[in-house]
N, C-alpha and C. Protein backbone atom coordinates (compact mmCIF):
# COMPACT_ATOMS: atom_id res chain seq x y z
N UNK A 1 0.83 -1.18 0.00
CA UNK A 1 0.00 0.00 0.00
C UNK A 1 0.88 1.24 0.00
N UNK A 2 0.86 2.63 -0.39
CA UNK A 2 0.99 3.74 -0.28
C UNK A 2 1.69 4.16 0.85
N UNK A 3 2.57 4.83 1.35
CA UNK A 3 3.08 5.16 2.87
C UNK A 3 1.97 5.57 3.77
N UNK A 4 1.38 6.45 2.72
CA UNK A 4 0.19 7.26 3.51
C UNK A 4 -1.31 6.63 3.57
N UNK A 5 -1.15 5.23 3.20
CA UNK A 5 -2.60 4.22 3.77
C UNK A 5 -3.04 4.80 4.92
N UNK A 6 -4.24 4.79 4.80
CA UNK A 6 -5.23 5.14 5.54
C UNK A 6 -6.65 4.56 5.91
N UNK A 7 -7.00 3.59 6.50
CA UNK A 7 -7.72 2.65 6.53
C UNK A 7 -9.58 3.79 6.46
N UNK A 8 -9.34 5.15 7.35
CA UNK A 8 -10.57 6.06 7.40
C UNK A 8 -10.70 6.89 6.24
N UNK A 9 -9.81 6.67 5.19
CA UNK A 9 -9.67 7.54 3.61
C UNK A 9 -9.67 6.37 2.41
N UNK A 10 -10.04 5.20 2.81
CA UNK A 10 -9.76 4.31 2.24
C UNK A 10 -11.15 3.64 1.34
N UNK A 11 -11.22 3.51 0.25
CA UNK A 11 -12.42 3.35 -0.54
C UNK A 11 -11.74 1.86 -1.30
N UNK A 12 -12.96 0.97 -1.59
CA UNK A 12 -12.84 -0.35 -2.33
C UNK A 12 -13.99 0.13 -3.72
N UNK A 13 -13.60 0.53 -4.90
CA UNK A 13 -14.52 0.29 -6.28
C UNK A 13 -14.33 -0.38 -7.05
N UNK A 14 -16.05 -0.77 -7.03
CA UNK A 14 -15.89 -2.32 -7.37
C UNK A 14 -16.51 -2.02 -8.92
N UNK A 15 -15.78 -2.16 -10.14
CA UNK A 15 -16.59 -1.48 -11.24
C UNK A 15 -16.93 -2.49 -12.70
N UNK A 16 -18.19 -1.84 -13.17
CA UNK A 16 -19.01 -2.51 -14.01
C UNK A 16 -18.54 -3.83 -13.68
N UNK A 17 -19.36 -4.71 -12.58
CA UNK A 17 -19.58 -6.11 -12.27
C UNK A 17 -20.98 -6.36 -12.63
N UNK A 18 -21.33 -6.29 -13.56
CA UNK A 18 -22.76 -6.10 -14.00
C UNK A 18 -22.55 -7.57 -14.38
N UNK A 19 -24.01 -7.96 -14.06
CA UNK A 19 -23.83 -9.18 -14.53
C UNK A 19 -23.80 -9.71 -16.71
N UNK A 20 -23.98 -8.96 -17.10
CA UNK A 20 -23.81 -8.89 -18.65
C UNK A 20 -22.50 -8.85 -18.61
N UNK A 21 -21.76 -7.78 -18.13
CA UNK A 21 -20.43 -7.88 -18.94
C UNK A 21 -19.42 -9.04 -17.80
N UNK A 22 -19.72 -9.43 -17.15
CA UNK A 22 -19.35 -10.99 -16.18
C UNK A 22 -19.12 -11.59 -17.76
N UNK A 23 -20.68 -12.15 -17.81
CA UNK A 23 -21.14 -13.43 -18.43
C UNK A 23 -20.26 -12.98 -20.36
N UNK A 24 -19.77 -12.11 -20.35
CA UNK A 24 -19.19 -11.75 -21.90
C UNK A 24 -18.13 -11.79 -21.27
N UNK A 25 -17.08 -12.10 -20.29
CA UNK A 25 -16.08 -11.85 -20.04
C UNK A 25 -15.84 -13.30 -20.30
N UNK A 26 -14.51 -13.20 -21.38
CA UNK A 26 -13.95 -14.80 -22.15
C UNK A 26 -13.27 -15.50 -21.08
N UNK A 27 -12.96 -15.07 -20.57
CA UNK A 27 -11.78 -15.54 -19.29
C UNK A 27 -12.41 -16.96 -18.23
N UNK A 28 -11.98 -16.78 -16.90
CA UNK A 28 -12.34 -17.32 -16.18
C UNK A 28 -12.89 -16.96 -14.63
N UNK A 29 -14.18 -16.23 -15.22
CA UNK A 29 -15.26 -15.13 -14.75
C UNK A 29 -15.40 -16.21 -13.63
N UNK A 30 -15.58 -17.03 -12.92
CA UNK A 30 -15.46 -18.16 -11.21
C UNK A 30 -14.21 -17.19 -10.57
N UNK A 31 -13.01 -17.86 -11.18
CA UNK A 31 -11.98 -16.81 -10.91
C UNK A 31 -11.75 -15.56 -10.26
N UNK A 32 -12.46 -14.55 -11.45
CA UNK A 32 -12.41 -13.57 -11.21
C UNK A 32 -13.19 -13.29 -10.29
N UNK A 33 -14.43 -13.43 -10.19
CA UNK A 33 -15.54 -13.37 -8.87
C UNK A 33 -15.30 -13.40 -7.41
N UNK A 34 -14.52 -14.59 -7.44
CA UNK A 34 -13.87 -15.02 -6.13
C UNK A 34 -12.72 -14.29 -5.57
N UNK A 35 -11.62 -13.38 -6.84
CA UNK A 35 -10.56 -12.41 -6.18
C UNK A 35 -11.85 -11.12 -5.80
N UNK A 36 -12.41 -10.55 -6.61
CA UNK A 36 -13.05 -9.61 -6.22
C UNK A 36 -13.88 -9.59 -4.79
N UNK A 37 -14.53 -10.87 -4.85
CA UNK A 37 -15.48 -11.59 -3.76
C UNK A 37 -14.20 -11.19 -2.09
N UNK A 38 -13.12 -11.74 -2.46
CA UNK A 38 -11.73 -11.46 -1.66
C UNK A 38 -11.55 -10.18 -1.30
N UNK A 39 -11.56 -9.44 -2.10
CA UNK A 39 -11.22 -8.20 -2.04
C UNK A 39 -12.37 -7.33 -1.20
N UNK A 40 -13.44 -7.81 -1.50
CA UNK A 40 -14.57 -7.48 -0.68
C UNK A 40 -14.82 -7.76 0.96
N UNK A 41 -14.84 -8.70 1.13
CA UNK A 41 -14.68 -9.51 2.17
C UNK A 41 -13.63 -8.65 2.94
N UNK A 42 -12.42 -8.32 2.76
CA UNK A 42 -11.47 -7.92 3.51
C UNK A 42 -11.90 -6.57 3.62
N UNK A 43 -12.16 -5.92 2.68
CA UNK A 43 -12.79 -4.19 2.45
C UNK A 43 -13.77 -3.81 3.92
N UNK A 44 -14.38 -4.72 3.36
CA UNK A 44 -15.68 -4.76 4.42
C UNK A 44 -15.50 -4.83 5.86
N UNK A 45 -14.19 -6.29 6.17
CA UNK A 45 -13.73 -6.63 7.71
C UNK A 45 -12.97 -5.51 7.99
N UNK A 46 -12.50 -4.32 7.41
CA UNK A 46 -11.78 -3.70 7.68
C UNK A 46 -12.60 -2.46 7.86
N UNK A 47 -13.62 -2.72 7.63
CA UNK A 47 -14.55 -1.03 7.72
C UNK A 47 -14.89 0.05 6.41
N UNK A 48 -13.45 -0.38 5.43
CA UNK A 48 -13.46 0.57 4.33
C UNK A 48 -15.17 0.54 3.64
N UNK A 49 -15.17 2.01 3.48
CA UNK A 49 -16.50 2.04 2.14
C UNK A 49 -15.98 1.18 1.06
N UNK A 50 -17.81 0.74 0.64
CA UNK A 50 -17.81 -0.14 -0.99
C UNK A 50 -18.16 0.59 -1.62
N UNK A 51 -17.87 1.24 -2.77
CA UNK A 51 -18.79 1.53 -3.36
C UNK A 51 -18.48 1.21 -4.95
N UNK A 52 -20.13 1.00 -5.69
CA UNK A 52 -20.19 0.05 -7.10
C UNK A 52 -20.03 1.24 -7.89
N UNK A 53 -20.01 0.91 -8.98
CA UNK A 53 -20.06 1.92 -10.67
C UNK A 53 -20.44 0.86 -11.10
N UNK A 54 -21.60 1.50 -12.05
CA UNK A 54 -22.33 0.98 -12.94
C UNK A 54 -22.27 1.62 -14.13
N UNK A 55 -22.09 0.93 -15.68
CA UNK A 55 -22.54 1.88 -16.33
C UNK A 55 -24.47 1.85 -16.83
N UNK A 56 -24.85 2.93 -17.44
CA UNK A 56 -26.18 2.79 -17.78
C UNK A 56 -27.13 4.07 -18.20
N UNK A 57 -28.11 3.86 -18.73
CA UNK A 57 -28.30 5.11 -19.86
C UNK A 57 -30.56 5.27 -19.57
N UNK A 58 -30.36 6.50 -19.26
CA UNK A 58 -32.36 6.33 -19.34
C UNK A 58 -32.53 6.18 -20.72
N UNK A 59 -33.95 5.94 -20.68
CA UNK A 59 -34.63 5.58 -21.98
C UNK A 59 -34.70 6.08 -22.67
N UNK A 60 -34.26 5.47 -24.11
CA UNK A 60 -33.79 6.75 -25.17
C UNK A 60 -32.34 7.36 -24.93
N UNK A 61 -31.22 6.61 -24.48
CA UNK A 61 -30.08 6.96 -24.04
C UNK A 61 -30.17 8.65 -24.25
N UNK A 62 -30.65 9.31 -23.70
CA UNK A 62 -30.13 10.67 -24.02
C UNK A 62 -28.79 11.69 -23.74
N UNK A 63 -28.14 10.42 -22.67
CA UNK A 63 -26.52 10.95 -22.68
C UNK A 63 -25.59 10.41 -23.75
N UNK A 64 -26.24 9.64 -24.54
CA UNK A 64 -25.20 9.42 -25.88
C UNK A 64 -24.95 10.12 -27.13
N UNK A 65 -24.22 10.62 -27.41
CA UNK A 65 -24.11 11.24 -28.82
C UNK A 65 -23.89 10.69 -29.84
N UNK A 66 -24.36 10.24 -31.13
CA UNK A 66 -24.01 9.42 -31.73
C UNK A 66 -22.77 9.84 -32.45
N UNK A 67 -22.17 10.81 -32.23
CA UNK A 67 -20.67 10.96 -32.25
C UNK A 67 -19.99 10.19 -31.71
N UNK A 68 -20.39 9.61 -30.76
CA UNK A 68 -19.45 8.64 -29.54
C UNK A 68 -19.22 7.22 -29.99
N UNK A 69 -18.09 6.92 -30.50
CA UNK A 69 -17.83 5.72 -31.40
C UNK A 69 -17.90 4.20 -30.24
N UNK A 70 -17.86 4.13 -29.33
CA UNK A 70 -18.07 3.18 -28.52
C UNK A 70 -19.48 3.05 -28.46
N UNK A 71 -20.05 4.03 -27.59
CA UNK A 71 -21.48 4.43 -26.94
C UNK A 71 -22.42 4.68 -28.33
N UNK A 72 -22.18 5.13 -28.95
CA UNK A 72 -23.21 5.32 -30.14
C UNK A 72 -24.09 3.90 -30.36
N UNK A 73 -22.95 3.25 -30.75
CA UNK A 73 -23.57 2.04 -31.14
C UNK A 73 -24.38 1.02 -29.87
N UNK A 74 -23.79 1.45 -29.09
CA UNK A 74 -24.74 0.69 -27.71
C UNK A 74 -25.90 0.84 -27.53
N UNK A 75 -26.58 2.40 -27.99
CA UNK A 75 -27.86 3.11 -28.08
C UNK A 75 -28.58 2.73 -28.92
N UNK A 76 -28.10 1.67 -29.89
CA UNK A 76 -28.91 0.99 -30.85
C UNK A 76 -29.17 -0.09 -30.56
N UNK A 77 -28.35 -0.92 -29.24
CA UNK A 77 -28.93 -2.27 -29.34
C UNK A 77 -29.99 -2.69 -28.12
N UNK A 78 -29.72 -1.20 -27.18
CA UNK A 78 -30.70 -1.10 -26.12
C UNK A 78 -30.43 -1.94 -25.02
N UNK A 79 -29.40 -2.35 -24.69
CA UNK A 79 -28.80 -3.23 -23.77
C UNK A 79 -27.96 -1.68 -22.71
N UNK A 80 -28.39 -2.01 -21.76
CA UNK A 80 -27.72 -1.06 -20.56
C UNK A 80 -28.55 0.15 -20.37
N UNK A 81 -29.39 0.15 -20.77
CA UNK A 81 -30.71 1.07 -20.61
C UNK A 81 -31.25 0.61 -19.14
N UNK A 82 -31.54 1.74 -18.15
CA UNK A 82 -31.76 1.50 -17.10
C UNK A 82 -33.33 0.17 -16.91
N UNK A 83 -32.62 -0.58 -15.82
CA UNK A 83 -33.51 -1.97 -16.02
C UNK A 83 -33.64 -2.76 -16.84
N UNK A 84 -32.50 -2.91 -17.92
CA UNK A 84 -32.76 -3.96 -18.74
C UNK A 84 -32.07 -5.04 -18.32
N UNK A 85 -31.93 -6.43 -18.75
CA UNK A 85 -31.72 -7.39 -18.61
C UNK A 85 -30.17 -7.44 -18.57
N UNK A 86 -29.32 -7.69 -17.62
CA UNK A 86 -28.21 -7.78 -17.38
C UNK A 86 -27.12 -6.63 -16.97
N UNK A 87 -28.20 -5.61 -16.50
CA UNK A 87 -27.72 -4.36 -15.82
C UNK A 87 -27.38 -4.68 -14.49
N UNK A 88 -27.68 -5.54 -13.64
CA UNK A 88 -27.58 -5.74 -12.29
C UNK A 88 -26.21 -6.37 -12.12
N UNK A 89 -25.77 -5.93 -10.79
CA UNK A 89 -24.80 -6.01 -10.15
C UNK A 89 -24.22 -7.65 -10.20
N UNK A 90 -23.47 -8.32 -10.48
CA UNK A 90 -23.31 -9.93 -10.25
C UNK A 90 -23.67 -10.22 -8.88
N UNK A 91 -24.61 -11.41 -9.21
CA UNK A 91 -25.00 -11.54 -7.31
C UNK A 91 -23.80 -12.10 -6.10
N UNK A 92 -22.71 -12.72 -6.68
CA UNK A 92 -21.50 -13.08 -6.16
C UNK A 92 -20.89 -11.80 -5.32
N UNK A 93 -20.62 -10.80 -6.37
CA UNK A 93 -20.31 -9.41 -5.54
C UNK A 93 -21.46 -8.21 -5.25
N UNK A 94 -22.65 -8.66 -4.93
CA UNK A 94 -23.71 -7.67 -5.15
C UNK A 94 -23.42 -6.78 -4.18
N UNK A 95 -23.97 -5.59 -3.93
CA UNK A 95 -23.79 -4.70 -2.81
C UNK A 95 -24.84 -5.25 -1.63
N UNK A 96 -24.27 -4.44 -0.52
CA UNK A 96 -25.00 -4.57 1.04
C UNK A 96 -25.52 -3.28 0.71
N UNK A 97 -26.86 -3.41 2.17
CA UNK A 97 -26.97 -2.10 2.18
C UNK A 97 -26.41 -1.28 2.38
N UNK A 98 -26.88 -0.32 2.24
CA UNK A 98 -26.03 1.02 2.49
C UNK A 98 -24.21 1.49 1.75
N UNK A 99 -24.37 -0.17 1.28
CA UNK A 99 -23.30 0.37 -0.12
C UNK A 99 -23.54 1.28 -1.34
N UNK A 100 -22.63 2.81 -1.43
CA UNK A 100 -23.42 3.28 -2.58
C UNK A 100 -23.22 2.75 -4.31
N UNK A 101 -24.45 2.51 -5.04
CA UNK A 101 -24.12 2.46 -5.89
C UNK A 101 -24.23 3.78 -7.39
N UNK A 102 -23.02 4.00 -8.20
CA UNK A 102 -22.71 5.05 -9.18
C UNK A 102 -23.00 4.68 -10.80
N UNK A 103 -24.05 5.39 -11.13
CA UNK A 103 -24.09 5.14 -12.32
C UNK A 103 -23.21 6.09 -13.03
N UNK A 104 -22.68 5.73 -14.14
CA UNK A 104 -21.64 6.57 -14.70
C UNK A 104 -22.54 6.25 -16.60
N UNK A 105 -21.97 7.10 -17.15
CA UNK A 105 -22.55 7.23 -18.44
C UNK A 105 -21.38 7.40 -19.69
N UNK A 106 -20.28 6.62 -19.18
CA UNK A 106 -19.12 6.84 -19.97
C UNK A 106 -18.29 5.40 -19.59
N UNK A 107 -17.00 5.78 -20.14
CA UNK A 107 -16.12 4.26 -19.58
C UNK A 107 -15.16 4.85 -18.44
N UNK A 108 -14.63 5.58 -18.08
CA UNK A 108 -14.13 6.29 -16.45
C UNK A 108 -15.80 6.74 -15.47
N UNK A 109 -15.28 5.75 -14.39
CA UNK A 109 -15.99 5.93 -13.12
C UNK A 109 -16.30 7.66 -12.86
N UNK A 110 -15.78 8.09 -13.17
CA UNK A 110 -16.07 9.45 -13.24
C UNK A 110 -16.93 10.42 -14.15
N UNK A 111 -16.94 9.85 -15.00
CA UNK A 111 -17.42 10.64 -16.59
C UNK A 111 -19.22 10.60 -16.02
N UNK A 112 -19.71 11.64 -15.78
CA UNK A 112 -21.26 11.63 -16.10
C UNK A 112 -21.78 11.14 -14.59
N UNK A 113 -20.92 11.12 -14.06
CA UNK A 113 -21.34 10.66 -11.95
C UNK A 113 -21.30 11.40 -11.40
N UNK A 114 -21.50 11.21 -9.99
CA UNK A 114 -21.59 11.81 -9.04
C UNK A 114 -20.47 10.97 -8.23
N UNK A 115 -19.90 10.85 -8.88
CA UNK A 115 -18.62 9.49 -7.79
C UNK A 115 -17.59 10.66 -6.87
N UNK A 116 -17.24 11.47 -7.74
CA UNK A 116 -16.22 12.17 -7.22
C UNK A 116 -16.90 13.26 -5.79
N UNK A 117 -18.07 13.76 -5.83
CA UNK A 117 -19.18 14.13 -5.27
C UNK A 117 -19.04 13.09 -3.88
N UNK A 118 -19.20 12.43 -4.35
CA UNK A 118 -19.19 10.84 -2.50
C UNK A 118 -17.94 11.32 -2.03
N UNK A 119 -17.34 10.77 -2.94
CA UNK A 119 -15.94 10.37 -2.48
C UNK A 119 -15.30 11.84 -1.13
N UNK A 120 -15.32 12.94 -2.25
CA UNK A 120 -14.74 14.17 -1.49
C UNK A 120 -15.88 14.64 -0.12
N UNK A 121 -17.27 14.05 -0.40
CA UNK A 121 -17.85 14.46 1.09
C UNK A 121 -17.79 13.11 1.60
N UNK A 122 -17.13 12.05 1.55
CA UNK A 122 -16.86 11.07 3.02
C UNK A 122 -15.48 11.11 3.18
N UNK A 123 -14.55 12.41 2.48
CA UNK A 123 -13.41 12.94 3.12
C UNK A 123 -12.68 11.88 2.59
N UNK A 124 -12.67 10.62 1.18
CA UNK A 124 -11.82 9.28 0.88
C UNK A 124 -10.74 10.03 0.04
N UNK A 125 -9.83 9.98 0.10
CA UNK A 125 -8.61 9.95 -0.73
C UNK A 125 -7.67 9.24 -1.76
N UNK A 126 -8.23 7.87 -0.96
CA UNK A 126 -7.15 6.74 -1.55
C UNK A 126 -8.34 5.78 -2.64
N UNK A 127 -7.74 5.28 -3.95
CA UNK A 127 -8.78 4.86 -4.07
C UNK A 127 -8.35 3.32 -4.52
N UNK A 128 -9.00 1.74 -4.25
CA UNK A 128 -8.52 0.72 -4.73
C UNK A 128 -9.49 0.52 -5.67
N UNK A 129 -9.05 0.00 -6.94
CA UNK A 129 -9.58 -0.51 -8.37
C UNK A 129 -9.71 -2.11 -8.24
N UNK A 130 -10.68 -2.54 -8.36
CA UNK A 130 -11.03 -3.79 -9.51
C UNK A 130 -12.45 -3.52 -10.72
N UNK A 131 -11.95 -3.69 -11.54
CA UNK A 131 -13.21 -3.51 -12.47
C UNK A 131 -12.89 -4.57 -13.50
N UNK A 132 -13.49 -4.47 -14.55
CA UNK A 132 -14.16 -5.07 -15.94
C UNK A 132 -14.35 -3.93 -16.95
N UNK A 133 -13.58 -3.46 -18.17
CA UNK A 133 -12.16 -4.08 -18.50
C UNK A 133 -11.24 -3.45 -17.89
N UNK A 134 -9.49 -4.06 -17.67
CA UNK A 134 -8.54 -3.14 -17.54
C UNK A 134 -8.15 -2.14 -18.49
N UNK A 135 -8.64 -2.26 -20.01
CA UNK A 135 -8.39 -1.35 -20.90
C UNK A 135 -9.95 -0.50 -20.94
N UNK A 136 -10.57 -0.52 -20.09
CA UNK A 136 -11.78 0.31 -20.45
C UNK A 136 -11.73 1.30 -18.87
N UNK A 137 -12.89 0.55 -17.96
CA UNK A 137 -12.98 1.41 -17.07
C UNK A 137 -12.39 1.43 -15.95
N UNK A 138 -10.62 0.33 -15.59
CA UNK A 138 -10.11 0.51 -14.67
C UNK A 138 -9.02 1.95 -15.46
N UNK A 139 -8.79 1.71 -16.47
CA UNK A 139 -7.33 2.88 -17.06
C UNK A 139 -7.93 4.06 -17.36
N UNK A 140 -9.16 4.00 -17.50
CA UNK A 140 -10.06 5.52 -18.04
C UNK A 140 -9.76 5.85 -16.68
N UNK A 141 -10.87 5.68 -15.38
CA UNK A 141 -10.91 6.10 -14.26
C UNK A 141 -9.43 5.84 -13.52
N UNK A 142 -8.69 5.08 -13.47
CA UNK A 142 -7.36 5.58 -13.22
C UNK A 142 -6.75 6.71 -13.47
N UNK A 143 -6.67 6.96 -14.73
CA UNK A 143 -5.79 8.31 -14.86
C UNK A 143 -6.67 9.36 -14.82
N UNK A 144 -8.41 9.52 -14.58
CA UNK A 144 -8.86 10.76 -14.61
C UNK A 144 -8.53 10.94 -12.89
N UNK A 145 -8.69 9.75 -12.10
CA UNK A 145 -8.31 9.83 -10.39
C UNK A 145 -7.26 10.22 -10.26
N UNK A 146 -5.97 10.16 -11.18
CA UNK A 146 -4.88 10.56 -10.57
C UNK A 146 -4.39 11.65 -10.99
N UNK A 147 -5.67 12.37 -12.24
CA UNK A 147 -5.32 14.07 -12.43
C UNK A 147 -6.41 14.39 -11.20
N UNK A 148 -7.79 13.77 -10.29
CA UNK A 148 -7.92 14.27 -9.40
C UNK A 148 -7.42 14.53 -8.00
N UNK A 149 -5.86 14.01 -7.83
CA UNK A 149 -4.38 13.85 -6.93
C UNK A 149 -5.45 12.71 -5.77
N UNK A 150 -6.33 11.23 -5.96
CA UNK A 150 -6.27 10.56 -5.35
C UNK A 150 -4.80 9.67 -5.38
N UNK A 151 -4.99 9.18 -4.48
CA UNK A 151 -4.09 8.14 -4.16
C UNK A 151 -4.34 6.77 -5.12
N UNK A 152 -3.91 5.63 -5.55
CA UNK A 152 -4.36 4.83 -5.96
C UNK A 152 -3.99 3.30 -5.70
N UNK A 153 -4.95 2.20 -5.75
CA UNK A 153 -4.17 0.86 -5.26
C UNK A 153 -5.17 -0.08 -6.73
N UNK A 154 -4.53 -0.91 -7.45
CA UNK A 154 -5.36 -1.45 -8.70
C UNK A 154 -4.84 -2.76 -8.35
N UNK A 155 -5.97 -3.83 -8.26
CA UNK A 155 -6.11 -4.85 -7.45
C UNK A 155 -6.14 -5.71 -9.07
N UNK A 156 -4.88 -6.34 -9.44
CA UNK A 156 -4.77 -6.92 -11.00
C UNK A 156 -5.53 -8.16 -11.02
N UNK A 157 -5.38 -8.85 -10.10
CA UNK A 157 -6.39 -10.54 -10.17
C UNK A 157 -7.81 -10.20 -10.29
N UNK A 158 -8.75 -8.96 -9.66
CA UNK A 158 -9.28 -8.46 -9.59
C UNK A 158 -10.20 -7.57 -10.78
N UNK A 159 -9.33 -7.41 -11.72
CA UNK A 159 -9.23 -6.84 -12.95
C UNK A 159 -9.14 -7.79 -13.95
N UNK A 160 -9.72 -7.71 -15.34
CA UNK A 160 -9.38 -8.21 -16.22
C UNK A 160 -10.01 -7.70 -17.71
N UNK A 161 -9.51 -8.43 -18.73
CA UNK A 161 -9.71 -7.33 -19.72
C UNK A 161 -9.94 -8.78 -21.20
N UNK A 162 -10.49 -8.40 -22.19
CA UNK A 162 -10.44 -9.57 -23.06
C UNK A 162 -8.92 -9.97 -23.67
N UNK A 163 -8.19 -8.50 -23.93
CA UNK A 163 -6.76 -9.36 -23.84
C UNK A 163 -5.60 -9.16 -23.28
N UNK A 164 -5.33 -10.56 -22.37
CA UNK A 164 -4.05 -10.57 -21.59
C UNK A 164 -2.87 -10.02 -21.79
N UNK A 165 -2.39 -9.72 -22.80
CA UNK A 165 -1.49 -8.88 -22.80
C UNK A 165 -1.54 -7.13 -23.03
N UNK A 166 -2.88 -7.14 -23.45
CA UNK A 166 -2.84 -5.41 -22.71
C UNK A 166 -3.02 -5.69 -21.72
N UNK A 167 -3.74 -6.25 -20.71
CA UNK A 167 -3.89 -6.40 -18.94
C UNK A 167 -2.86 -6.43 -18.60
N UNK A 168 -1.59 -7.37 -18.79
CA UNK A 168 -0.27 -7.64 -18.58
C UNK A 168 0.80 -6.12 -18.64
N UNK A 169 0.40 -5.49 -20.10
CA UNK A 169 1.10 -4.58 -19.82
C UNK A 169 0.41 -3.13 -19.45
N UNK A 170 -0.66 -3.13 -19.28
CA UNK A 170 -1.14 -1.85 -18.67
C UNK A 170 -0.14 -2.48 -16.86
N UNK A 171 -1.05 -3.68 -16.15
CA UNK A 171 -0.34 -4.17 -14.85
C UNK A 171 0.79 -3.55 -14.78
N UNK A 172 1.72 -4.16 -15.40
CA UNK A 172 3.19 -4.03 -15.32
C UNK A 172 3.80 -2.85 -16.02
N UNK A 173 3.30 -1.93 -16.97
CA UNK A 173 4.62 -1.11 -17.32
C UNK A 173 3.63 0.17 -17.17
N UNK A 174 2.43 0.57 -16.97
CA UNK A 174 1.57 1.72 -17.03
C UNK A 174 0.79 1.79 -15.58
N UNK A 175 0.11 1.33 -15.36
CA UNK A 175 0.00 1.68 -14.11
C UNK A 175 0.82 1.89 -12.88
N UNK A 176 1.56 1.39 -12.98
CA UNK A 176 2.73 1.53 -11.46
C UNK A 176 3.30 3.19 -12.00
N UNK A 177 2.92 3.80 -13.08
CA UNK A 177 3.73 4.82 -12.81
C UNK A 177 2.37 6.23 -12.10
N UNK A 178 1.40 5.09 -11.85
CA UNK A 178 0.31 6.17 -10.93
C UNK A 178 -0.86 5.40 -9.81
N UNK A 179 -0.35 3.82 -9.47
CA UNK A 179 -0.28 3.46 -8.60
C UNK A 179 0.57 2.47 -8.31
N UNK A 180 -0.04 1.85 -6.79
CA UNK A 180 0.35 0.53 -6.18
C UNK A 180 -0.18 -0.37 -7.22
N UNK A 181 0.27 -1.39 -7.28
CA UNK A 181 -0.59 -2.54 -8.11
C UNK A 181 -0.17 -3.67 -7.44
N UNK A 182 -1.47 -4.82 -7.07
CA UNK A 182 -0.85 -5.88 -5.88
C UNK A 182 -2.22 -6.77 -6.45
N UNK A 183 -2.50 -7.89 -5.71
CA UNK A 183 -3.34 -8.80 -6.09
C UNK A 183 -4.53 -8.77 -4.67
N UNK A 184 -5.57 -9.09 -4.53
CA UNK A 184 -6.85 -9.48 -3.98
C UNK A 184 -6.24 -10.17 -2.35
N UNK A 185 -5.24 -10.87 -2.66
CA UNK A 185 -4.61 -11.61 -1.73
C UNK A 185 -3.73 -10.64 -0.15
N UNK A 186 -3.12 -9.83 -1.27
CA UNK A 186 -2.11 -8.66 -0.42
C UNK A 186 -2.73 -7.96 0.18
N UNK A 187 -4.01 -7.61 -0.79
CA UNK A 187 -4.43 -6.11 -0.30
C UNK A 187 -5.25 -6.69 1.10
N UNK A 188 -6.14 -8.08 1.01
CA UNK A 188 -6.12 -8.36 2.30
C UNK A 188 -5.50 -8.55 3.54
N UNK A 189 -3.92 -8.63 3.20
CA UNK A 189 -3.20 -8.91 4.39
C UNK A 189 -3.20 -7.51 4.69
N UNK A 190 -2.78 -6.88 3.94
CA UNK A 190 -3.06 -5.26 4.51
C UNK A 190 -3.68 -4.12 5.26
N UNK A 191 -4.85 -5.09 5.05
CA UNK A 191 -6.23 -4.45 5.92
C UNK A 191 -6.12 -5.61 7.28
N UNK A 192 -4.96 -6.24 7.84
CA UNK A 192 -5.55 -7.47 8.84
C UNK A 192 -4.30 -6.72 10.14
């Protein structure tokens, strides 16, 4: 962890675990469930806030522009429209109460939320990553968090992406130059 860990500034986001993009994830989504599931578990015994990102769009996506070469085309197939079928949280890592959950309307946890809004009124600083993809919304919201001078911890077992070697080298040669990067396993001994 960071010198300046802080267990009362300390946030766990847990991002797009929706159960759609789980079940499209090629990998070995048991796996992955169970580091995150880990990562949770310890978050939790330790007191830290959870909080989810979701992505998702009202009816009639009206935050999409069809300028938006990702998102454009999503607005046509009507999948991630609030309440549709495979918008919900994976029930493996679902939230507790009083966990907040963030809809975001972009691929950074930040873009179109109110995330940054929580974060700075429960006074959190530090922030730990697992999401779905590492090339989508853990590296978007990584580097917009670390032009907002959080702290950062990106939990790689935790993370995954359709291909292993961008995961591999975002892990290893891009992220460490704007956080910690450790596995599901560590970050629990950390919090014990």
């Amino acid at each position: 962890m960071p010198p300046a860990f802080d267990k009362e500034r300390t946030a766990l986001l847990v991002m797009d675990y929706q159960r759609a993009i789980v079940e499209n994830y090629s990998g070995d989504s048991r796996h992955l469930l169970g580091k995150a599931g880990r990562a949770l578990e310890a978050a939790r015994g330790a007191g830290l806030p959870v909080l989810y990102v979701v992505v998702g769009f009202r009816p009639g996506y009206p935050e999409v522009s069809p300028r938006n070469k990702s998102f454009g085309a999503l607005s046509q197939s009507g999948r991630f429209a609030a309440g549709s079928p495979g918008t919900e949280i994976h029930p493996d890592v679902a939230p507790r109460e009083g966990e907040a959950v963030v809809v975001k309307h972009r691929v950074s946890a930040f873009s179109g939320s109110d995330l940054e809004m929580i974060l700075r009124a429960r006074g959190l600083d530090t922030l730990v990553l697992a999401g779905i993809s590492t090339s989508g919304v853990v590296l978007s919201t990584l580097r917009q968090a670390a032009d907002l001078d959080f702290r950062l911890v990106v939990l790689k077992d935790a993370c995954a992406d359709p291909n292993d070697s961008v995961h591999a080298c975002l892990m290893d040669l891009v992220f460490p130059r704007q956080a910690e990067v450790m596995d599901a396993e560590e970050f629990a001994r950390t919090l014990e």
